[in-house]
Protein backbone atom coordinates (compact mmCIF):
# COMPACT_ATOMS: atom_id res chain seq x y z
CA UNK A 1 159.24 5.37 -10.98
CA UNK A 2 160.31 8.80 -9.47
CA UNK A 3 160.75 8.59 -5.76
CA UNK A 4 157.49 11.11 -4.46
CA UNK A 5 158.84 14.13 -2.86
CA UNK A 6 157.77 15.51 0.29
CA UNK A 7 154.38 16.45 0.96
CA UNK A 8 153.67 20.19 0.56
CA UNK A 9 152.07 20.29 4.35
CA UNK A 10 155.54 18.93 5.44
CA UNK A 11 157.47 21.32 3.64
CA UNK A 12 155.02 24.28 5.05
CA UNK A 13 155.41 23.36 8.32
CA UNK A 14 159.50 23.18 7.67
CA UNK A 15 158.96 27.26 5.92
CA UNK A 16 156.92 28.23 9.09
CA UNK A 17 159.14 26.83 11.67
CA UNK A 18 161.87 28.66 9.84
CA UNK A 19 160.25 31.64 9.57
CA UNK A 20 158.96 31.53 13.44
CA UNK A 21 162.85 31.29 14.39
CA UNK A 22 163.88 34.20 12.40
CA UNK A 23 161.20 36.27 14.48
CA UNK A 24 161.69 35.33 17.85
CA UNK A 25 165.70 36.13 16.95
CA UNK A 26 164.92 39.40 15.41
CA UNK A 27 162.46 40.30 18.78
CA UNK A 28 165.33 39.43 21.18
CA UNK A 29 167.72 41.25 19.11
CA UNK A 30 165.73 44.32 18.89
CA UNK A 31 165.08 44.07 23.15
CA UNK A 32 168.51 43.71 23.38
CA UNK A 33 169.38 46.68 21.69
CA UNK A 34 166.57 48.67 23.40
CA UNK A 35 168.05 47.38 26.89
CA UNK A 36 171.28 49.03 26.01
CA UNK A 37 173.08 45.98 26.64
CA UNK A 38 174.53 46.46 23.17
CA UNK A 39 176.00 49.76 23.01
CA UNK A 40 176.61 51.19 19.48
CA UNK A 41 180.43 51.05 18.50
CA UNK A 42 181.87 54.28 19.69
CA UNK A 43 182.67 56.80 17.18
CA UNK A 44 185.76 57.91 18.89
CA UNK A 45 188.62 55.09 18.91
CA UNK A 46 191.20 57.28 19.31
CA UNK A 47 189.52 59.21 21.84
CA UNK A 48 191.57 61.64 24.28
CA UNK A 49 190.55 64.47 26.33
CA UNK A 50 190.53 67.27 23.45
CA UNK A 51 187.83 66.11 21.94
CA UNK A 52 185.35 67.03 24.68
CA UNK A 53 187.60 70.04 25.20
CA UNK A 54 186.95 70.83 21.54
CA UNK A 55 183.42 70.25 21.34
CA UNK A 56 182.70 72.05 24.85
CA UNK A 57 185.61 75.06 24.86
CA UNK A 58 186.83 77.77 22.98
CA UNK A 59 185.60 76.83 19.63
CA UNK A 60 181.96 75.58 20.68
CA UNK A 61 181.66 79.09 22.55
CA UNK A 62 179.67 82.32 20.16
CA UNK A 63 182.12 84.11 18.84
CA UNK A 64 182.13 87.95 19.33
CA UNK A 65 179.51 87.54 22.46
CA UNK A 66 180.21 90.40 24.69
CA UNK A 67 181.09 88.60 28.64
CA UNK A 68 178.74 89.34 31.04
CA UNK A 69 180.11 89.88 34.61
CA UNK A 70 178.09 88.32 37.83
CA UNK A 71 178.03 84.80 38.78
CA UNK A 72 174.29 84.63 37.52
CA UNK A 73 173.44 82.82 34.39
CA UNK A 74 171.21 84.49 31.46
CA UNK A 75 167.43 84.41 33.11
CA UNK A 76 163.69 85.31 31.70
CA UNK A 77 161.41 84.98 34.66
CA UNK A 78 163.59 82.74 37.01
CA UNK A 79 164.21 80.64 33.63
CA UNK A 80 167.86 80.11 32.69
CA UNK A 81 167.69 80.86 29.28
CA UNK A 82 170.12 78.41 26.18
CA UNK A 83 172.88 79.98 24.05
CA UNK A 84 173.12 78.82 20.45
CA UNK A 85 175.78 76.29 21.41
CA UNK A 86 172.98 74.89 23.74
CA UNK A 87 170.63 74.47 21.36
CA UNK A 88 172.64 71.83 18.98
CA UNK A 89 171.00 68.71 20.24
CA UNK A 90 168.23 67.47 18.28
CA UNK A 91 164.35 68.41 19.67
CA UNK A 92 164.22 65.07 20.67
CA UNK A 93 165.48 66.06 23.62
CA UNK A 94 163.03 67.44 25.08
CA UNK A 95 160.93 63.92 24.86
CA UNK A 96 162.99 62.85 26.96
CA UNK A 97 163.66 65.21 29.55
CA UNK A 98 159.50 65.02 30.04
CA UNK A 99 160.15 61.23 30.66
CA UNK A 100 163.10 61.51 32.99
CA UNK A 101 160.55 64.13 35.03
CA UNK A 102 157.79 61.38 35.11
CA UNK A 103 159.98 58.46 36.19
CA UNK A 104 161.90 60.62 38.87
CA UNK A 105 158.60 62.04 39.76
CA UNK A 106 159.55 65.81 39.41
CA UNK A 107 156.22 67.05 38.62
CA UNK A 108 155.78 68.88 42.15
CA UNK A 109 158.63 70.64 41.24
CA UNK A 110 157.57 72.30 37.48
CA UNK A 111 159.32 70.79 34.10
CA UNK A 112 162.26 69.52 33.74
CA UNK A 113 164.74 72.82 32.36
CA UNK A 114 168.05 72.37 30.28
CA UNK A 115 170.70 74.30 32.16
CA UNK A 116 172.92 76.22 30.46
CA UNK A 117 176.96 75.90 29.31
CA UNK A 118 179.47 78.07 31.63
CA UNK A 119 181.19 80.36 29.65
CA UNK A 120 184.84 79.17 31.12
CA UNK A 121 186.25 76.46 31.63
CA UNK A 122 189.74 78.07 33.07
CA UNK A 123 188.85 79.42 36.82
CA UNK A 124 190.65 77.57 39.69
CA UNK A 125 188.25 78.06 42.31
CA UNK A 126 186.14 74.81 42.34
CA UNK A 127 188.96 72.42 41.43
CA UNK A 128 191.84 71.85 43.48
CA UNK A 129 194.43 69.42 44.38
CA UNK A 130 192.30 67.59 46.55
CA UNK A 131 188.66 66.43 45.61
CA UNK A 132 187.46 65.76 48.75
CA UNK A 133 186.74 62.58 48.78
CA UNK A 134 186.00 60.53 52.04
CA UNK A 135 188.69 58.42 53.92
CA UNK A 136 187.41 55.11 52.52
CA UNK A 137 188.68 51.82 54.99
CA UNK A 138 187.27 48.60 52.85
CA UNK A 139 184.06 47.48 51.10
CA UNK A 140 180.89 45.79 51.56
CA UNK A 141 178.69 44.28 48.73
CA UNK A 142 175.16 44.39 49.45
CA UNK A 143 172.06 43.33 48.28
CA UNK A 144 168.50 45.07 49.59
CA UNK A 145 165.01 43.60 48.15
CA UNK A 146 161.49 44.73 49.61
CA UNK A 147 158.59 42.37 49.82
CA UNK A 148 155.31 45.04 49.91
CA UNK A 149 153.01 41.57 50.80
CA UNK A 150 154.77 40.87 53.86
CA UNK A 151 155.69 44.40 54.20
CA UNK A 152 159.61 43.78 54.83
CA UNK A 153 162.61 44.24 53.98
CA UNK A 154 165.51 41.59 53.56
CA UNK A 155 169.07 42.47 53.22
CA UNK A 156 171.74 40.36 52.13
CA UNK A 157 175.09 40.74 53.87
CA UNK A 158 177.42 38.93 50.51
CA UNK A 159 180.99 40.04 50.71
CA UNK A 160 183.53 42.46 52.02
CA UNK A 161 187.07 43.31 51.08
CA UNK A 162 190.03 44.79 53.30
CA UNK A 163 187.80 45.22 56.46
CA UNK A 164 191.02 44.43 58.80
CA UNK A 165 193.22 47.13 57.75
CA UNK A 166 194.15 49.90 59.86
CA UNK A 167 196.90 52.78 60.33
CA UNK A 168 198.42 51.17 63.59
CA UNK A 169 198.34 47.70 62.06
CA UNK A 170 195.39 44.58 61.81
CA UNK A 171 192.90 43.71 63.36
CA UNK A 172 192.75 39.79 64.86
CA UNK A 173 189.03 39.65 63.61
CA UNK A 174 185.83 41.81 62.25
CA UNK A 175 182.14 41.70 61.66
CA UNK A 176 179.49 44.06 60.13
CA UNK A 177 176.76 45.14 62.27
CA UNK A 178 173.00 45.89 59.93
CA UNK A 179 170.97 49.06 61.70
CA UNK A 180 168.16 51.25 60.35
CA UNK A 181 168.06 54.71 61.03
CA UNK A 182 167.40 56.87 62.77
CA UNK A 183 165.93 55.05 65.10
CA UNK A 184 169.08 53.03 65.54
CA UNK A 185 167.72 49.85 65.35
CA UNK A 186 169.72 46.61 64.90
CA UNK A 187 168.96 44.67 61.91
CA UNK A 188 171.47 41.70 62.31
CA UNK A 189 175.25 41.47 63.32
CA UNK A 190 177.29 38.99 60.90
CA UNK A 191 179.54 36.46 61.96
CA UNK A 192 183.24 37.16 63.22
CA UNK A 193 185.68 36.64 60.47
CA UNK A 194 189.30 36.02 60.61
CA UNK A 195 190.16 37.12 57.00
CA UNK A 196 189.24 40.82 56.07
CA UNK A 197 191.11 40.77 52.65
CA UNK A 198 188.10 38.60 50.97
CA UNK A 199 185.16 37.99 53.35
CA UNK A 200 182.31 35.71 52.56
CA UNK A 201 179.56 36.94 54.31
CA UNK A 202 176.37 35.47 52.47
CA UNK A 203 174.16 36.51 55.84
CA UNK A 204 170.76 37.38 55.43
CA UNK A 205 168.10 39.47 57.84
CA UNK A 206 164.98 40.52 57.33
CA UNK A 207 162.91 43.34 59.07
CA UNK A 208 159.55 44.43 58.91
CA UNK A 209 158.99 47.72 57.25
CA UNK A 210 156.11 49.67 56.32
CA UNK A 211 155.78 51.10 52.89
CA UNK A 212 155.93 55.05 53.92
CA UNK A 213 159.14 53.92 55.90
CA UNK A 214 160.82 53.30 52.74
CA UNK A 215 160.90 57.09 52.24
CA UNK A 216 162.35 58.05 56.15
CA UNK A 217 164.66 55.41 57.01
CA UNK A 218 168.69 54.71 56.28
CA UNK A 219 170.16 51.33 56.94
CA UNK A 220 173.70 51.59 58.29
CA UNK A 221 176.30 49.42 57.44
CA UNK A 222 179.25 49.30 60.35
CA UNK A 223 182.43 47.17 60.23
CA UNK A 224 184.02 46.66 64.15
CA UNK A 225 187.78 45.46 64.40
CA UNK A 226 188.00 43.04 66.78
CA UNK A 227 191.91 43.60 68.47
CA UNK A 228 194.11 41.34 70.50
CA UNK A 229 191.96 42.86 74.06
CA UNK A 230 188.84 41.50 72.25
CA UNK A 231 187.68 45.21 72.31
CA UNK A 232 185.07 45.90 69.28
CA UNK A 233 186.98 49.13 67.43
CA UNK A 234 184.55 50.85 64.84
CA UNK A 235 186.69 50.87 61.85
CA UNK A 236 184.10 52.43 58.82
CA UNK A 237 180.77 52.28 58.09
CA UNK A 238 178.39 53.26 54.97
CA UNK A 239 174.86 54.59 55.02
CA UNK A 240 171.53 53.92 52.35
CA UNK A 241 168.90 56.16 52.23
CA UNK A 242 165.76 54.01 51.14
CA UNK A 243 164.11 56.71 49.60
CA UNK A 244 166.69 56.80 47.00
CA UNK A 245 166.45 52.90 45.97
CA UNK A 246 163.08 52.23 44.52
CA UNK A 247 163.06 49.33 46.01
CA UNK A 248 158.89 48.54 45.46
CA UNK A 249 159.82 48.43 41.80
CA UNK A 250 163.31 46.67 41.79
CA UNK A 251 166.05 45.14 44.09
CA UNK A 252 169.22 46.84 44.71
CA UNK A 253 172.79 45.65 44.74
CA UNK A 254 176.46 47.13 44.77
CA UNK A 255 179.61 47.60 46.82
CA UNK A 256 179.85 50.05 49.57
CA UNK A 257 182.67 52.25 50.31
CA UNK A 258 182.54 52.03 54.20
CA UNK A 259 183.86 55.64 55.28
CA UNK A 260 186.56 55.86 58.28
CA UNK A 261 185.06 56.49 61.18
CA UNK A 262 187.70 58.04 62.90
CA UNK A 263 187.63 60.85 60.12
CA UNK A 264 184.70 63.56 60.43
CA UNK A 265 183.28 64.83 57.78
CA UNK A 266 182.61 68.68 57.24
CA UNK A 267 178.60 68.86 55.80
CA UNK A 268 177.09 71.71 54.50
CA UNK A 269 174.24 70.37 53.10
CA UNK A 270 172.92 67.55 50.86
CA UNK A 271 172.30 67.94 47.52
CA UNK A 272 169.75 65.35 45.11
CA UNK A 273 170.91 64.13 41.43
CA UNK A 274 169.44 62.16 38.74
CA UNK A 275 172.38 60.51 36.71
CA UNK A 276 171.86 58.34 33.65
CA UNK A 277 173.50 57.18 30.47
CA UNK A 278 172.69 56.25 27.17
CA UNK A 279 175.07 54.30 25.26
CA UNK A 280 173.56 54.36 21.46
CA UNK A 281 173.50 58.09 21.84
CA UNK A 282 176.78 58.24 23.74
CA UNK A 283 175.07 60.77 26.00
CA UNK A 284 175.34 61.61 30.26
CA UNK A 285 172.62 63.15 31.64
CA UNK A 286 172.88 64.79 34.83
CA UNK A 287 169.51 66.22 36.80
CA UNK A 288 170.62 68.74 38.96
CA UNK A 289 167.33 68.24 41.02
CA UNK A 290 167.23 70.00 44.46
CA UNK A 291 169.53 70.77 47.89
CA UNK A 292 168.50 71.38 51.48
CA UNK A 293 169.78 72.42 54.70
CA UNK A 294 172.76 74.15 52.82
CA UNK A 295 175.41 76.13 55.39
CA UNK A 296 176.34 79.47 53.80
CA UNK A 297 179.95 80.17 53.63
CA UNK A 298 182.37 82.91 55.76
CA UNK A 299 179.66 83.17 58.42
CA UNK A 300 176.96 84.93 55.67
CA UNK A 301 172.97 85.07 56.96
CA UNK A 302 171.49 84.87 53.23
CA UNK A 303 172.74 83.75 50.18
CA UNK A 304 171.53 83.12 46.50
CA UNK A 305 172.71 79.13 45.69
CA UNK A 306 173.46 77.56 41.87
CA UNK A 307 175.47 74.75 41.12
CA UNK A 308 177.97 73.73 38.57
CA UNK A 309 179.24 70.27 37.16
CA UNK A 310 181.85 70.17 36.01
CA UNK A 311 182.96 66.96 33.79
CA UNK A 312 186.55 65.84 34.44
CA UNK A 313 189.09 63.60 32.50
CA UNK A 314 192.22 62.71 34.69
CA UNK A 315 192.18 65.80 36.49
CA UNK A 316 191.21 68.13 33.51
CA UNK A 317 187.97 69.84 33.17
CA UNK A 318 186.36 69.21 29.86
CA UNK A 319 183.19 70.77 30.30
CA UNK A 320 181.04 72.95 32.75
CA UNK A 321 177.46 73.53 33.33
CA UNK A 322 175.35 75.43 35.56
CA UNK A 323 171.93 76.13 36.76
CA UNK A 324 169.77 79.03 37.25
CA UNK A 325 170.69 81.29 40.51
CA UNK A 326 168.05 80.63 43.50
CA UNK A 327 167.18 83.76 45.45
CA UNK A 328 167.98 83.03 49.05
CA UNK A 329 166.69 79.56 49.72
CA UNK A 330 168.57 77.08 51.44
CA UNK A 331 166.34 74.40 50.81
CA UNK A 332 165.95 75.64 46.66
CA UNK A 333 164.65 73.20 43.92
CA UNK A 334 166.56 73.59 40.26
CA UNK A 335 165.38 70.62 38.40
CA UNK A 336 167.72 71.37 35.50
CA UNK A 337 168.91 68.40 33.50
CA UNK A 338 172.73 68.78 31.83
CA UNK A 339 173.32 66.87 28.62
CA UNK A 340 177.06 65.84 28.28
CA UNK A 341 178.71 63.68 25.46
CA UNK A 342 180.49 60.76 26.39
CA UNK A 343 182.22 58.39 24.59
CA UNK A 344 181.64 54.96 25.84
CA UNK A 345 185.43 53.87 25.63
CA UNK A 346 185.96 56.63 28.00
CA UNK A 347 183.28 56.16 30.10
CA UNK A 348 185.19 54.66 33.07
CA UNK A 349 187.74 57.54 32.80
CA UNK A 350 185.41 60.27 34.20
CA UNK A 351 184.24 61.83 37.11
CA UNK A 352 181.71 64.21 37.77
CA UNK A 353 182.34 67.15 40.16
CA UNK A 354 179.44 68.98 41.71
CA UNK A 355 179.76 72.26 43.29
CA UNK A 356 177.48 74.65 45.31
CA UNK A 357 177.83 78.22 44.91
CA UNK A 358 176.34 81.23 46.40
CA UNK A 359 176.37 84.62 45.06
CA UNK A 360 177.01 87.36 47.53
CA UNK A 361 175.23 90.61 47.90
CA UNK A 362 178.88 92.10 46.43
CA UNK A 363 178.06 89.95 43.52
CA UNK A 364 180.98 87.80 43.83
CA UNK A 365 180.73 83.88 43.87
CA UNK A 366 182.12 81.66 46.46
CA UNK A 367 181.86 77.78 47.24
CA UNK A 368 179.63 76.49 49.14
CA UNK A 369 180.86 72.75 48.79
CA UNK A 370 180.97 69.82 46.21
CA UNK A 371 179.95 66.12 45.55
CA UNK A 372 182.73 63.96 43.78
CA UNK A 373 181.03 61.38 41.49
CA UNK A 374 182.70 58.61 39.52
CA UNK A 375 184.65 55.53 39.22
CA UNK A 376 187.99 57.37 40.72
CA UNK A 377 185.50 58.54 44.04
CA UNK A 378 184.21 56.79 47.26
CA UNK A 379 181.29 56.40 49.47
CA UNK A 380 178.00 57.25 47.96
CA UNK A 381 179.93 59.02 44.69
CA UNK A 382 181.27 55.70 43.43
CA UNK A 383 178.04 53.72 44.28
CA UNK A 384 175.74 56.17 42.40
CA UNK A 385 178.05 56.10 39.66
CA UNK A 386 177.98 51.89 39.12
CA UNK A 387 174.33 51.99 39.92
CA UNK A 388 173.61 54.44 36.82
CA UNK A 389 176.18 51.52 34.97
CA UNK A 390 174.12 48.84 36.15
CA UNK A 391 170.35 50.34 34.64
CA UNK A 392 171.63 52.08 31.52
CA UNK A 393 168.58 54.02 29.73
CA UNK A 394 167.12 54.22 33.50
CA UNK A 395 167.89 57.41 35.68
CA UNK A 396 169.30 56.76 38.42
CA UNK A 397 168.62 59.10 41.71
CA UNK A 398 170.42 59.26 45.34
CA UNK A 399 171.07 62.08 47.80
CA UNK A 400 174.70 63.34 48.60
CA UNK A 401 176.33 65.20 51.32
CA UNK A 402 177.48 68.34 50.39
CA UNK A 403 181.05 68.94 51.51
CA UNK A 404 183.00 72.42 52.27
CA UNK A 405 185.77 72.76 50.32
């Protein structure tokens, strides 16, 4: 006789277990690509600086459109108002931009505008030889989570590089001392180390820390050179606002850029931006969001403030945006968002340079300062920038200081 095949119950289950595996792999798949931990293939393989030159110069500008002098972009009741070539993105958009307000909680501040394109991109003024950037003397990877039950805050001290170098030689030892500001309060001091080329830290400290806190304090990060008098030298030292962190909703963690203390720094303000990329779409988003405290230039008692990014490739600008003008307000809110398109493959070849401008009485624009922002920057410019890389989809927000040119 014919050997009996398997039962149909066995075979069913064989079908449904099947079946089951294909789903869970198609789920994963799916929040995988929704992550954006699986960026699309870029378009661009050959990709070099003209094509954001093309898409964003001379031939993406209206042809025939009569220039308009001033340093003010169009306006309808205070609202900057999109060219043609501003409209091309899809109405999609604007779904988004409504999110981006919700998550970064910009609803005090009105909706979230588009700013407009700049009608050059050949004036000197903003971009020199020199971007500014701080005097940067070694790095510290760090690692901030806060517990809301116990109501504090532990920070990981995890690694540093080239802490021991110096212009008049090395230091025999160094260690990192943890404060919150601006109260000045010491958080924890690490241990001396020998090596400052590739320091293992892996120090912990926790402090206790109210919730509202989270929105008024800094911690300070300070590295001390230790020289052959055993006199502690401050060599550099970074600085976190908390505020700008989330750190209720997740945990933070990147490499500081400790600044050289022995180098002052010329402030003229601080300036708040949203930054955040999307790597199906190939798009940077930039959320021009507010400044305070800015410093006019030449010695002027009023002045009306804008700001312009300008995207840069290796030195070249590529594009320029800019916000609406804000009648004399030091302290003035733009919450404009700028849409720029960015190949992924030359993602890590960019930088971002922010300027603040003031229009005169005369009519005439001058520089107020800039923000440097990128993988070529320092300080709080290069952090931002791998904390946008490290959420993709997610906006990103942190204050800067505003520098004078």
């Amino acid at each position: 006789a014919a050997a009996a095949g398997p039962p149909r119950w066995e075979m069913g289950t064989y079908v449904a277990g099947a079946l089951a595996l294909l789903g869970i792999a198609a789920v994963n798949l799916w929040k995988l690509w929704r992550s954006g931990g699986y960026p699309a293939p870029s378009p661009f393989p050959n990709y070099d600086y003209r094509y954001l030159q093309r898409k964003y110069g001379a031939a993406a500008r209206e042809q025939g459109r009569p220039k308009v002098t001033g340093c003010a972009p169009s306006e309808v009741d205070g609202q900057a108002v999109p060219r043609a070539a501003d409209t091309l993105e899809s109405v999609d958009e604007l779904g988004s931009l409504e999110l981006m307000s919700r998550e970064l909680g910009l609803a005090p501040y009105g909706p979230l505008k588009k700013s407009v394109s700049a009608d050059s991109l050949s004036s000197v003024s903003s971009i020199g030889n020199s971007f500014g950037q701080e005097f940067t003397v070694g790095q510290v990877e760090v690692s901030l989570e806060y517990a809301a039950r116990a109501r504090a805050l532990h920070v990981a001290l995890l690694q540093g590089k080239d802490l021991l170098e110096r212009d008049a030689g090395r230091f025999e030892s160094c260690f990192v001392r943890v404060s919150l500001l601006p109260a000045e309060r010491t958080v924890g001091v690490s241990r001396l180390q020998r090596s400052g080329c590739a320091v293992c830290f892996e120090e912990r400290f926790c402090v206790a820390l109210e919730p509202a806190a989270l929105e008024e304090n800094s911690l300070r990060f300070a590295a001390f050179g230790v020289d052959g008098a055993d006199r502690n030298v401050p060599v550099g030292a970074a600085e976190l606002k908390l505020s700008d962190l989330d750190l209720p909703a997740r945990p933070f963690n990147a490499w500081l850029y400790l600044q050289d203390s022995s180098k002052t720094v010329d402030s003229v303000g601080e300036i708040l931006l949203s930054l955040s990329y999307l790597p199906t779409a190939e798009r940077l988003t930039v959320v021009v969001v507010k400044a305070k405290n800015l410093v006019w230039s030449n010695g002027k008692g009023t002045a009306d403030p804008f700001v312009k990014v300008y995207l840069l490739q290796d030195g070249k600008k590529i594009s320029k945006k800019k916000t609406a003008v804000k009648r004399d307000d030091p302290n003035p809110v733009f919450n404009e968002a700028m849409i720029f398109s960015v190949p992924a493959i030359v993602l890590q070849e960019l930088s971002l340079r922010v300027t603040v401008a003031e229009c005169g009485e005369d009519g005439r624009a001058d520089n107020t300062g800039h923000v440097v922002i990128g993988p070529s920057a320092s300080g709080m410019g290069i952090t931002h920038w791998h904390q946008m890389l490290a959420t993709l989809r997610k906006p990103v927000s942190m204050w800067h200081t505003v520098r004078r040119n």
